[in-house]
PDB file of N, CA and C in Angstrom:
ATOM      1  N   UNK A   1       0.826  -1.184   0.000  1.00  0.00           N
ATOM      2  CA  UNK A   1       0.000   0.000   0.000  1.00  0.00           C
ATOM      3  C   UNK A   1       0.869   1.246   0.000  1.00  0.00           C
ATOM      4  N   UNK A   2       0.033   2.249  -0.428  1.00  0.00           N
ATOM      5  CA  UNK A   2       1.234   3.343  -0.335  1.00  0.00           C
ATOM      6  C   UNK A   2       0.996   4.191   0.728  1.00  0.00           C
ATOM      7  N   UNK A   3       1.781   4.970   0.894  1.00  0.00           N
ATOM      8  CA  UNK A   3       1.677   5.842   2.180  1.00  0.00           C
ATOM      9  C   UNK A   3       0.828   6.823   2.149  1.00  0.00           C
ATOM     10  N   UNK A   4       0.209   7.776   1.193  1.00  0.00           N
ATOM     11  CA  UNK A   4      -1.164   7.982   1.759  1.00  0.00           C
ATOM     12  C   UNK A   4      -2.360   7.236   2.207  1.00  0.00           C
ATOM     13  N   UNK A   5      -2.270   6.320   1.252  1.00  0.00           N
ATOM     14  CA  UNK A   5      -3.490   5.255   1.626  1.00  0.00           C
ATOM     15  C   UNK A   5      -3.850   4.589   2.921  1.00  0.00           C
ATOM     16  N   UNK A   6      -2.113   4.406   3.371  1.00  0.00           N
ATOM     17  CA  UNK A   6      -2.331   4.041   4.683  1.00  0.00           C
ATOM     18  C   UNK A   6      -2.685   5.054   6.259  1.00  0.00           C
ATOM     19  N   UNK A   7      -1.964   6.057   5.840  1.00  0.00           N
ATOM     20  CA  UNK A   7      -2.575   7.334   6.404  1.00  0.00           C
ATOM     21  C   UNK A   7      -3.827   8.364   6.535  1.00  0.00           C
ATOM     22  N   UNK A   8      -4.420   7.663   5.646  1.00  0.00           N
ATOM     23  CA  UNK A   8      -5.842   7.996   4.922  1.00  0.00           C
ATOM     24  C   UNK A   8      -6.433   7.182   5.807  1.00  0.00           C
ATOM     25  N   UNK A   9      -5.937   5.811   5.982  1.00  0.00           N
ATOM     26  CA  UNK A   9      -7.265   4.731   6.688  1.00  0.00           C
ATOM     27  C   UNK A   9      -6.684   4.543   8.314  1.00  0.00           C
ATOM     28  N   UNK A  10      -5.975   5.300   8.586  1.00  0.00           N
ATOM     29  CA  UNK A  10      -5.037   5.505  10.052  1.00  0.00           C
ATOM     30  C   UNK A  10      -6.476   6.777  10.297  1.00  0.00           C
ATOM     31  N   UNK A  11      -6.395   7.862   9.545  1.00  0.00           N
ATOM     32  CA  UNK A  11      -7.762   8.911  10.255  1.00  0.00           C
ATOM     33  C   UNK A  11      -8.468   8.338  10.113  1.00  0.00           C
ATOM     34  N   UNK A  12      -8.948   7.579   9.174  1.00  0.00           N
ATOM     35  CA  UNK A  12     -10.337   7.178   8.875  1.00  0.00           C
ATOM     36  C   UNK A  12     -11.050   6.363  10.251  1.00  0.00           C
ATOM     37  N   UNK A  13      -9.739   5.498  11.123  1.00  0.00           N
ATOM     38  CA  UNK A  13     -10.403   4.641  12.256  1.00  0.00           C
ATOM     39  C   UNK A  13     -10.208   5.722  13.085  1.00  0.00           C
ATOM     40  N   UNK A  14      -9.500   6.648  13.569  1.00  0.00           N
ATOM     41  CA  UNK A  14      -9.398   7.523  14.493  1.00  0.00           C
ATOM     42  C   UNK A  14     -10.862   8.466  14.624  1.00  0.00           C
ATOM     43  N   UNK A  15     -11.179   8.990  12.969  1.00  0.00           N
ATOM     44  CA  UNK A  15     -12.606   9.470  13.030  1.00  0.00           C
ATOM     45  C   UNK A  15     -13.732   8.750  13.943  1.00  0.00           C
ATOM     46  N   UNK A  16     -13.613   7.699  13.506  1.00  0.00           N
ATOM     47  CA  UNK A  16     -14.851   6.363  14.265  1.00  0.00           C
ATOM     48  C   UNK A  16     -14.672   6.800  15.810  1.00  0.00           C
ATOM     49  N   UNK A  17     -13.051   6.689  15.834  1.00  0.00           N
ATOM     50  CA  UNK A  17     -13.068   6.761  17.592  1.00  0.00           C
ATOM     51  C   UNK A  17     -13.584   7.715  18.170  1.00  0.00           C
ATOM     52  N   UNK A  18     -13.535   9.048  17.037  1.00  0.00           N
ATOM     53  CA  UNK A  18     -13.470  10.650  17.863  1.00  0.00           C
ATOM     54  C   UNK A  18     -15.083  10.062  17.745  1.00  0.00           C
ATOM     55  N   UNK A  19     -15.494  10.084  17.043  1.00  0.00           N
ATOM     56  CA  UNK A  19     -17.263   9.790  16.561  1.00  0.00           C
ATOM     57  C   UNK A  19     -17.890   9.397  17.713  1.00  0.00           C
ATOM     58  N   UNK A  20     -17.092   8.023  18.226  1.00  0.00           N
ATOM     59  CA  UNK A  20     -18.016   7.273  19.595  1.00  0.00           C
ATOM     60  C   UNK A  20     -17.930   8.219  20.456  1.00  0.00           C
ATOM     61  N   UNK A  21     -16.665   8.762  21.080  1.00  0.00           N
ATOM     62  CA  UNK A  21     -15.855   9.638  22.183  1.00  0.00           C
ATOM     63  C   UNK A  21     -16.947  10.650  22.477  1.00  0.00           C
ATOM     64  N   UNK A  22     -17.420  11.210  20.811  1.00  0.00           N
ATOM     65  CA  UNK A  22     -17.844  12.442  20.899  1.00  0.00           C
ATOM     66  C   UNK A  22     -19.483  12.161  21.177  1.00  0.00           C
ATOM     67  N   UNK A  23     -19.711  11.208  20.741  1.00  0.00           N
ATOM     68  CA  UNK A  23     -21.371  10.592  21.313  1.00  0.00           C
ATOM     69  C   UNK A  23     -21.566  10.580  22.575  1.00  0.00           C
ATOM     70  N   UNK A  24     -20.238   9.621  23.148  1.00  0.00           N
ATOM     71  CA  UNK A  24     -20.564   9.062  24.210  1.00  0.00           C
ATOM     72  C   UNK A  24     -20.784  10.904  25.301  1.00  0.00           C
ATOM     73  N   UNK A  25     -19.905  11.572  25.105  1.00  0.00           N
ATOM     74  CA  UNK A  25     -19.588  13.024  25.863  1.00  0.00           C
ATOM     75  C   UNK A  25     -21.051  13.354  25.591  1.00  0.00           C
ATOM     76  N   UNK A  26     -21.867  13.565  24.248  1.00  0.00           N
ATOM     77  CA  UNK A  26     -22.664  14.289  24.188  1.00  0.00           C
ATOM     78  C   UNK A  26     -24.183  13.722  24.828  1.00  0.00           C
ATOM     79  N   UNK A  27     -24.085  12.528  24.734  1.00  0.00           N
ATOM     80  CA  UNK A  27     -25.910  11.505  24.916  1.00  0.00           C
ATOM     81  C   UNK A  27     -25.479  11.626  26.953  1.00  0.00           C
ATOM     82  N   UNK A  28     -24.698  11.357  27.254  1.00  0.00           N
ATOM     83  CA  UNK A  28     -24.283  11.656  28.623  1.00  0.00           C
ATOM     84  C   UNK A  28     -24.623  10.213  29.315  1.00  0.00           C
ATOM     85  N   UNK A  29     -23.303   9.270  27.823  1.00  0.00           N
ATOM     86  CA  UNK A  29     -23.553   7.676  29.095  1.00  0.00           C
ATOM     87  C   UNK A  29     -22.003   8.068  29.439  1.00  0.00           C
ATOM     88  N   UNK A  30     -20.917   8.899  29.273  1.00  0.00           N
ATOM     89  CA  UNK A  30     -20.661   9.038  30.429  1.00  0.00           C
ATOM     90  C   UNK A  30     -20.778   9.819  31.867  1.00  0.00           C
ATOM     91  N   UNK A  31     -19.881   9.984  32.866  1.00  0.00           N
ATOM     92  CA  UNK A  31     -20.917  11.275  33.853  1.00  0.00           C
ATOM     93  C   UNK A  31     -20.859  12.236  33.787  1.00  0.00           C
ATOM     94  N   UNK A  32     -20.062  12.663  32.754  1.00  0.00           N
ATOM     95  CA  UNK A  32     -19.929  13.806  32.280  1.00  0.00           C
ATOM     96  C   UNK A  32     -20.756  14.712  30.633  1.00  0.00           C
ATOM     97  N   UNK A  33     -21.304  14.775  30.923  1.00  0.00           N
ATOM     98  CA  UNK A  33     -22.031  15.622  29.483  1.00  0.00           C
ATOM     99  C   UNK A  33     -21.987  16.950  28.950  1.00  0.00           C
ATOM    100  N   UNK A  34     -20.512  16.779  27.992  1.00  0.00           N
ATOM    101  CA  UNK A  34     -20.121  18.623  27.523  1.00  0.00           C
ATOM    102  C   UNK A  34     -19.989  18.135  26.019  1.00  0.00           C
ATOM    103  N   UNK A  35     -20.588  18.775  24.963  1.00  0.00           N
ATOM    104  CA  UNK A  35     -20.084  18.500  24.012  1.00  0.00           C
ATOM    105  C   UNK A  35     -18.413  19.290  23.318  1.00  0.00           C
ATOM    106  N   UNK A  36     -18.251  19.907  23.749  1.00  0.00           N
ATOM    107  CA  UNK A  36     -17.298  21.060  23.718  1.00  0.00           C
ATOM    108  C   UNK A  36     -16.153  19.822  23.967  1.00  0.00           C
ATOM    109  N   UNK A  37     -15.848  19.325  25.675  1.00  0.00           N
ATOM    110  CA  UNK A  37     -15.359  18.282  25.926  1.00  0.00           C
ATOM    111  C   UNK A  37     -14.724  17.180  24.877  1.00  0.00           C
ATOM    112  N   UNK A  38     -15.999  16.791  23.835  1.00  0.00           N
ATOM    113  CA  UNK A  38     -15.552  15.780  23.315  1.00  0.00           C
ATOM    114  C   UNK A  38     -15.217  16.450  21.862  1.00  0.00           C
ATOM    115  N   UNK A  39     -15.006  17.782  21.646  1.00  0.00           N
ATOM    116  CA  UNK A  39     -14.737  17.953  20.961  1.00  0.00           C
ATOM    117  C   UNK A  39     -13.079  18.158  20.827  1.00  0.00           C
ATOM    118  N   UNK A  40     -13.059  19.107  22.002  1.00  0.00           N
ATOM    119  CA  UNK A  40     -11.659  18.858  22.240  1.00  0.00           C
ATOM    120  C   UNK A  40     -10.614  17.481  22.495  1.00  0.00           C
ATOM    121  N   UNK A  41     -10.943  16.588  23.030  1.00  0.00           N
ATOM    122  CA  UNK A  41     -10.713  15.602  22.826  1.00  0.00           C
ATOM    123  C   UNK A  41     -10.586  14.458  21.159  1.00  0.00           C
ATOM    124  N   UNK A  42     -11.144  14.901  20.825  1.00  0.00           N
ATOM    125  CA  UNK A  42     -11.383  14.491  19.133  1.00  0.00           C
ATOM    126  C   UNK A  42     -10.053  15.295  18.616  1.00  0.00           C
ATOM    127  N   UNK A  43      -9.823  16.592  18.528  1.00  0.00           N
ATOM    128  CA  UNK A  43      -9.311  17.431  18.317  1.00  0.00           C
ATOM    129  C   UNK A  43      -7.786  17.052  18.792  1.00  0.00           C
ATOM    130  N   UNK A  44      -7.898  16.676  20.156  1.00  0.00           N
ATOM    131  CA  UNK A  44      -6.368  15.917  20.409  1.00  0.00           C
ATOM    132  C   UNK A  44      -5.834  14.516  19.736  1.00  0.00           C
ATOM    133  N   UNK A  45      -7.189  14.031  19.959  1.00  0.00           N
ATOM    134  CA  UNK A  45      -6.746  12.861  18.591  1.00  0.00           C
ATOM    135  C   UNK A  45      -6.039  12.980  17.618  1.00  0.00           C
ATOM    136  N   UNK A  46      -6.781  14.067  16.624  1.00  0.00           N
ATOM    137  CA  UNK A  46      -6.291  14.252  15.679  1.00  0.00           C
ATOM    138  C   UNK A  46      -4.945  14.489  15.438  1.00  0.00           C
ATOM    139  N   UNK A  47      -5.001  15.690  16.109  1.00  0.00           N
ATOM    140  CA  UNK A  47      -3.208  15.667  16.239  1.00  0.00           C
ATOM    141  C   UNK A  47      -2.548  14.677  16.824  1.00  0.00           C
ATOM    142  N   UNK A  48      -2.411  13.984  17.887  1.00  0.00           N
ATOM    143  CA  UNK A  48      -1.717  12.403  18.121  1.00  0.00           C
ATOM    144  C   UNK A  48      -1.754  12.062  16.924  1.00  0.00           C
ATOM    145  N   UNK A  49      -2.808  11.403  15.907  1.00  0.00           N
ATOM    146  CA  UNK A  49      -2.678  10.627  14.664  1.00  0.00           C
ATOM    147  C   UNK A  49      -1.521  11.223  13.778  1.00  0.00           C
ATOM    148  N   UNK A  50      -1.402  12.904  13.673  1.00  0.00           N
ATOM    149  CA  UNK A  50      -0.628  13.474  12.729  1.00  0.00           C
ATOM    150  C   UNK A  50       0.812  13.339  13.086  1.00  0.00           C
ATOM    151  N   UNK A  51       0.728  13.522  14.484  1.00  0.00           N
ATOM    152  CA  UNK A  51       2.577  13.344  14.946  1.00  0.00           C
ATOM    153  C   UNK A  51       2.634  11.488  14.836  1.00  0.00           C
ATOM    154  N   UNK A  52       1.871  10.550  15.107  1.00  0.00           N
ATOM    155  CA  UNK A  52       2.035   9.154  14.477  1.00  0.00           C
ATOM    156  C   UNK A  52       2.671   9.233  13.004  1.00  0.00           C
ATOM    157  N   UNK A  53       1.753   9.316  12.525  1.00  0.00           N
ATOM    158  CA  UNK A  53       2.107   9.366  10.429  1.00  0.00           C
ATOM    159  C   UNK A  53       3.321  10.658  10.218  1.00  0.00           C
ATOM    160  N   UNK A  54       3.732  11.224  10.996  1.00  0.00           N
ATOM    161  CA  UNK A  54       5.078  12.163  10.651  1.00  0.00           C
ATOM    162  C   UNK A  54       6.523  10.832  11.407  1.00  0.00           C
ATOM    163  N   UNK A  55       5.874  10.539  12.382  1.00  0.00           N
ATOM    164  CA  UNK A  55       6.911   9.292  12.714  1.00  0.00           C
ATOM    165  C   UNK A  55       7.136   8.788  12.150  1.00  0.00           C
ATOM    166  N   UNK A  56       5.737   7.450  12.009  1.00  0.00           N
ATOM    167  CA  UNK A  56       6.192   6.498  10.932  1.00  0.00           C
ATOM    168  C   UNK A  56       6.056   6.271   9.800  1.00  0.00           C
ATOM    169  N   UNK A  57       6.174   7.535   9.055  1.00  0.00           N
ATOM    170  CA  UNK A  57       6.492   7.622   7.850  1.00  0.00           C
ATOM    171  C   UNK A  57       7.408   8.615   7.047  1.00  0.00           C
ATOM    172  N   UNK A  58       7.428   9.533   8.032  1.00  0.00           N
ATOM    173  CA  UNK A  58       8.670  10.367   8.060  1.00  0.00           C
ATOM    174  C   UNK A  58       7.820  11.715   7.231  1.00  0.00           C
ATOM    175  N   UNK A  59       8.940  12.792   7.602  1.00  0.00           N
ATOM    176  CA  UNK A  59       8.084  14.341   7.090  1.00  0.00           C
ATOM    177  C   UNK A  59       8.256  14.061   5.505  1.00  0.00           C
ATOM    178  N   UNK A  60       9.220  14.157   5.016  1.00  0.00           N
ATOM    179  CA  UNK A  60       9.477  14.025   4.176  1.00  0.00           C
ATOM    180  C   UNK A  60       8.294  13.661   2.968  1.00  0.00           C
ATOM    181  N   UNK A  61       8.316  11.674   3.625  1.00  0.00           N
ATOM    182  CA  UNK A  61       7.587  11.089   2.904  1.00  0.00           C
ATOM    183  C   UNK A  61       5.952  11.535   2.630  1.00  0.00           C
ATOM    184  N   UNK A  62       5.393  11.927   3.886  1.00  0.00           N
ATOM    185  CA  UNK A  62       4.259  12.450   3.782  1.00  0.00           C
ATOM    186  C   UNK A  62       4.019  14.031   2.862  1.00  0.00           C
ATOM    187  N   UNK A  63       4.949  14.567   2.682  1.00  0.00           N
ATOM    188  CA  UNK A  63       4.576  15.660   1.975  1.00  0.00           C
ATOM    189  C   UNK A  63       4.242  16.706   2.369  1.00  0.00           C
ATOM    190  N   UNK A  64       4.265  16.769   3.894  1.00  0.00           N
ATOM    191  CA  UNK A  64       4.165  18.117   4.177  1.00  0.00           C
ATOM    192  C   UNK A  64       2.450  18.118   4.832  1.00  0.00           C
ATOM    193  N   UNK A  65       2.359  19.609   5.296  1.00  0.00           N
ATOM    194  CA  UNK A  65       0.679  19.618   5.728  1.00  0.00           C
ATOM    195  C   UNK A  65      -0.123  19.620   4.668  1.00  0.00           C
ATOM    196  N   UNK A  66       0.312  19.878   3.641  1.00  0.00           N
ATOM    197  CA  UNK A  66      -0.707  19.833   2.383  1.00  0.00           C
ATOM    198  C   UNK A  66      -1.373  18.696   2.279  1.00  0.00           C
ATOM    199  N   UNK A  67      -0.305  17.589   2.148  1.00  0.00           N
ATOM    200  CA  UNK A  67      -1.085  16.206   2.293  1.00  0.00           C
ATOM    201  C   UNK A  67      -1.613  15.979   3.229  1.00  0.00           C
ATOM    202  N   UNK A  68      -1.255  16.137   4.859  1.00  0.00           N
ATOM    203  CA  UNK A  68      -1.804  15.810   5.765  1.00  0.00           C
ATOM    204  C   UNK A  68      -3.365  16.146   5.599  1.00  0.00           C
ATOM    205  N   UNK A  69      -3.451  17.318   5.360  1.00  0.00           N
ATOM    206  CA  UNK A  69      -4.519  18.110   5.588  1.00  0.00           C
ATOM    207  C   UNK A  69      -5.573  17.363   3.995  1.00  0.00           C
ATOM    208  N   UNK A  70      -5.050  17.060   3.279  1.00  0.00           N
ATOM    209  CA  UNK A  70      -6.077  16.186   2.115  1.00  0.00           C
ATOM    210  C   UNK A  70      -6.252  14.811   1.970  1.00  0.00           C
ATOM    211  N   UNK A  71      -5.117  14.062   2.717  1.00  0.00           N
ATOM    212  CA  UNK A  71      -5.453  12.772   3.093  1.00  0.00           C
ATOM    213  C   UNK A  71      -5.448  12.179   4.588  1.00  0.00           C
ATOM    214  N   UNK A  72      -5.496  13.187   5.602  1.00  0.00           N
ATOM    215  CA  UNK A  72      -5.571  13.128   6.989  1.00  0.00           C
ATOM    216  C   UNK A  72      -6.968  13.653   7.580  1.00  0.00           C
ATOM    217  N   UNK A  73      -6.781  15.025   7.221  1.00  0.00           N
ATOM    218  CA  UNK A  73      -7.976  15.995   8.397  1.00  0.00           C
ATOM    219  C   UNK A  73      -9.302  15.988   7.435  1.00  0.00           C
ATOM    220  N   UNK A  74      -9.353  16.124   6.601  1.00  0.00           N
ATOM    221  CA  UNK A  74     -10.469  15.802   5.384  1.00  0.00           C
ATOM    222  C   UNK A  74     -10.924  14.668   5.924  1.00  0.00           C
ATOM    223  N   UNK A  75     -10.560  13.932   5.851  1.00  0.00           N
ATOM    224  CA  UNK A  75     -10.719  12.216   5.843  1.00  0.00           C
ATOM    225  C   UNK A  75     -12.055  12.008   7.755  1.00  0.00           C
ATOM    226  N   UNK A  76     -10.536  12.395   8.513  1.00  0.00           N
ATOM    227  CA  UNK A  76     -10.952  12.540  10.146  1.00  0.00           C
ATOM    228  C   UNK A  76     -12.111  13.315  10.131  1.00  0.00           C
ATOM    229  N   UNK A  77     -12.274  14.153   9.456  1.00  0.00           N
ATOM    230  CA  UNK A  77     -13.214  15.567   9.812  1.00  0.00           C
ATOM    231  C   UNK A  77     -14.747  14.792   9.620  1.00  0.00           C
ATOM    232  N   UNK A  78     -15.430  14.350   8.251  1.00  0.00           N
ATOM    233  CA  UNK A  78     -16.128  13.887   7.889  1.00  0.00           C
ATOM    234  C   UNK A  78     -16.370  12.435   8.135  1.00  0.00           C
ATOM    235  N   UNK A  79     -15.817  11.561   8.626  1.00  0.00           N
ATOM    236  CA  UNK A  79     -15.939  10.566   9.432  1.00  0.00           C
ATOM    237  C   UNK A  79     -16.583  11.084  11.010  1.00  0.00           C
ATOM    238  N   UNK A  80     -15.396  11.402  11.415  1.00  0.00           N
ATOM    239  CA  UNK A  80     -15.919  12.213  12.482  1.00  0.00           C
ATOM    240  C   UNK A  80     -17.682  12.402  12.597  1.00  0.00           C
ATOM    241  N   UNK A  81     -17.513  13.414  11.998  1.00  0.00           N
ATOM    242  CA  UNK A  81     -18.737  13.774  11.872  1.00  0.00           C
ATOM    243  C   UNK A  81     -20.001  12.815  11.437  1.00  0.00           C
ATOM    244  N   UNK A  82     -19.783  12.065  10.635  1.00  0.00           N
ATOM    245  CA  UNK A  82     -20.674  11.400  10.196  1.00  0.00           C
ATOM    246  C   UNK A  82     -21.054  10.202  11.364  1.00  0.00           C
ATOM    247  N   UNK A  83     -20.191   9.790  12.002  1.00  0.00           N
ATOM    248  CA  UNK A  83     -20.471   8.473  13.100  1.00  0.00           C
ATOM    249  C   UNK A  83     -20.982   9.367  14.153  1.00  0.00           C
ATOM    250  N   UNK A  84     -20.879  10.472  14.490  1.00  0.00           N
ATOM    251  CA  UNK A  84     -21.630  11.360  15.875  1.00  0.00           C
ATOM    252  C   UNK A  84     -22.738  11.490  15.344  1.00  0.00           C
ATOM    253  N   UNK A  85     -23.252  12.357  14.416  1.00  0.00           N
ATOM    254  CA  UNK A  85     -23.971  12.335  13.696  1.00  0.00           C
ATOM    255  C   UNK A  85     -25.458  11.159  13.557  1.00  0.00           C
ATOM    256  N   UNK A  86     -24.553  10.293  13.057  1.00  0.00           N
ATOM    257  CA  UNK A  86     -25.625   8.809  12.851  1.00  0.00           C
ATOM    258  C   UNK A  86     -25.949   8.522  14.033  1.00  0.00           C
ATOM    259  N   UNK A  87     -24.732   8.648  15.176  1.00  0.00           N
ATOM    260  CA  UNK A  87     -25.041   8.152  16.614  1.00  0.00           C
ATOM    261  C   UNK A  87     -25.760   8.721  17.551  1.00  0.00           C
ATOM    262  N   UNK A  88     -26.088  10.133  17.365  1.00  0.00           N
ATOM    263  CA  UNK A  88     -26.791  11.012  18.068  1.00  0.00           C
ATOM    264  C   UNK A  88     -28.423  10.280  17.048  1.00  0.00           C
ATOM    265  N   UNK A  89     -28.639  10.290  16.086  1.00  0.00           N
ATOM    266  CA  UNK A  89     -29.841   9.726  15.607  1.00  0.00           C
ATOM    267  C   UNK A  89     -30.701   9.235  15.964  1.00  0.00           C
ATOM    268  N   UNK A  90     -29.640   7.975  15.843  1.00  0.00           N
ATOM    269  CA  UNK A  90     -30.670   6.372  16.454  1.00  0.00           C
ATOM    270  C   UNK A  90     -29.785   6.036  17.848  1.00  0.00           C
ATOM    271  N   UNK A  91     -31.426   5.520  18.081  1.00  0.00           N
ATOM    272  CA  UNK A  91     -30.906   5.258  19.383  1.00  0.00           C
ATOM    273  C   UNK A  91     -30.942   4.233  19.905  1.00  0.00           C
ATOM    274  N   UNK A  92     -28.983   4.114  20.132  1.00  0.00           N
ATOM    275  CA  UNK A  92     -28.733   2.606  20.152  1.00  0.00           C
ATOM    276  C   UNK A  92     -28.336   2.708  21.807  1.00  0.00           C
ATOM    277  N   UNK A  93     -27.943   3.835  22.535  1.00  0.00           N
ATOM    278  CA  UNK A  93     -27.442   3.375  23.881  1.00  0.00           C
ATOM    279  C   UNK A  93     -27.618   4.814  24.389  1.00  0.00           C
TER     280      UNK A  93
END
């Protein structure tokens, strides 16, 4: 695989995570209920994921924030969004 692709599907599961994180903060199964909270938290994700893929793959290779930002935060952003989203919907928990 090549190295965007794999960096592409590195946000893509991180989105899912921020997605639940950010459900779970907002529906209030945990004891805390801020959405702000889980936003920021999502938000730290993100960046953890970006200093990951500058590690292991090096600055270089990744191309800089340009790429990050078209095969990273693009990617995270709308995932993201879309699993809070669906999850705030239906109601599964």
């Amino acid at each position: 695989m090549e190295i965007e692709t794999k960096m592409a599907f590195d946000h893509v599961i991180g989105g899912v995570i921020a997605g639940i994180i950010s459900h779970m903060f907002t529906s209030g199964v945990l004891p805390i209920r801020n959405q702000v909270l889980g936003v920021l938290i999502s938000l730290v994700l993100l960046y953890g994921l970006g200093q990951f893929s500058e590690k292991r793959f090096g600055k270089e290779e990744i191309g800089g924030f340009k790429s990050w930002f078209s095969n990273g935060i693009i990617l995270f952003y709308f995932v993201w969004m879309m699993i809070w989203i669906f999850l705030s919907n239906v109601p599964i928990f």
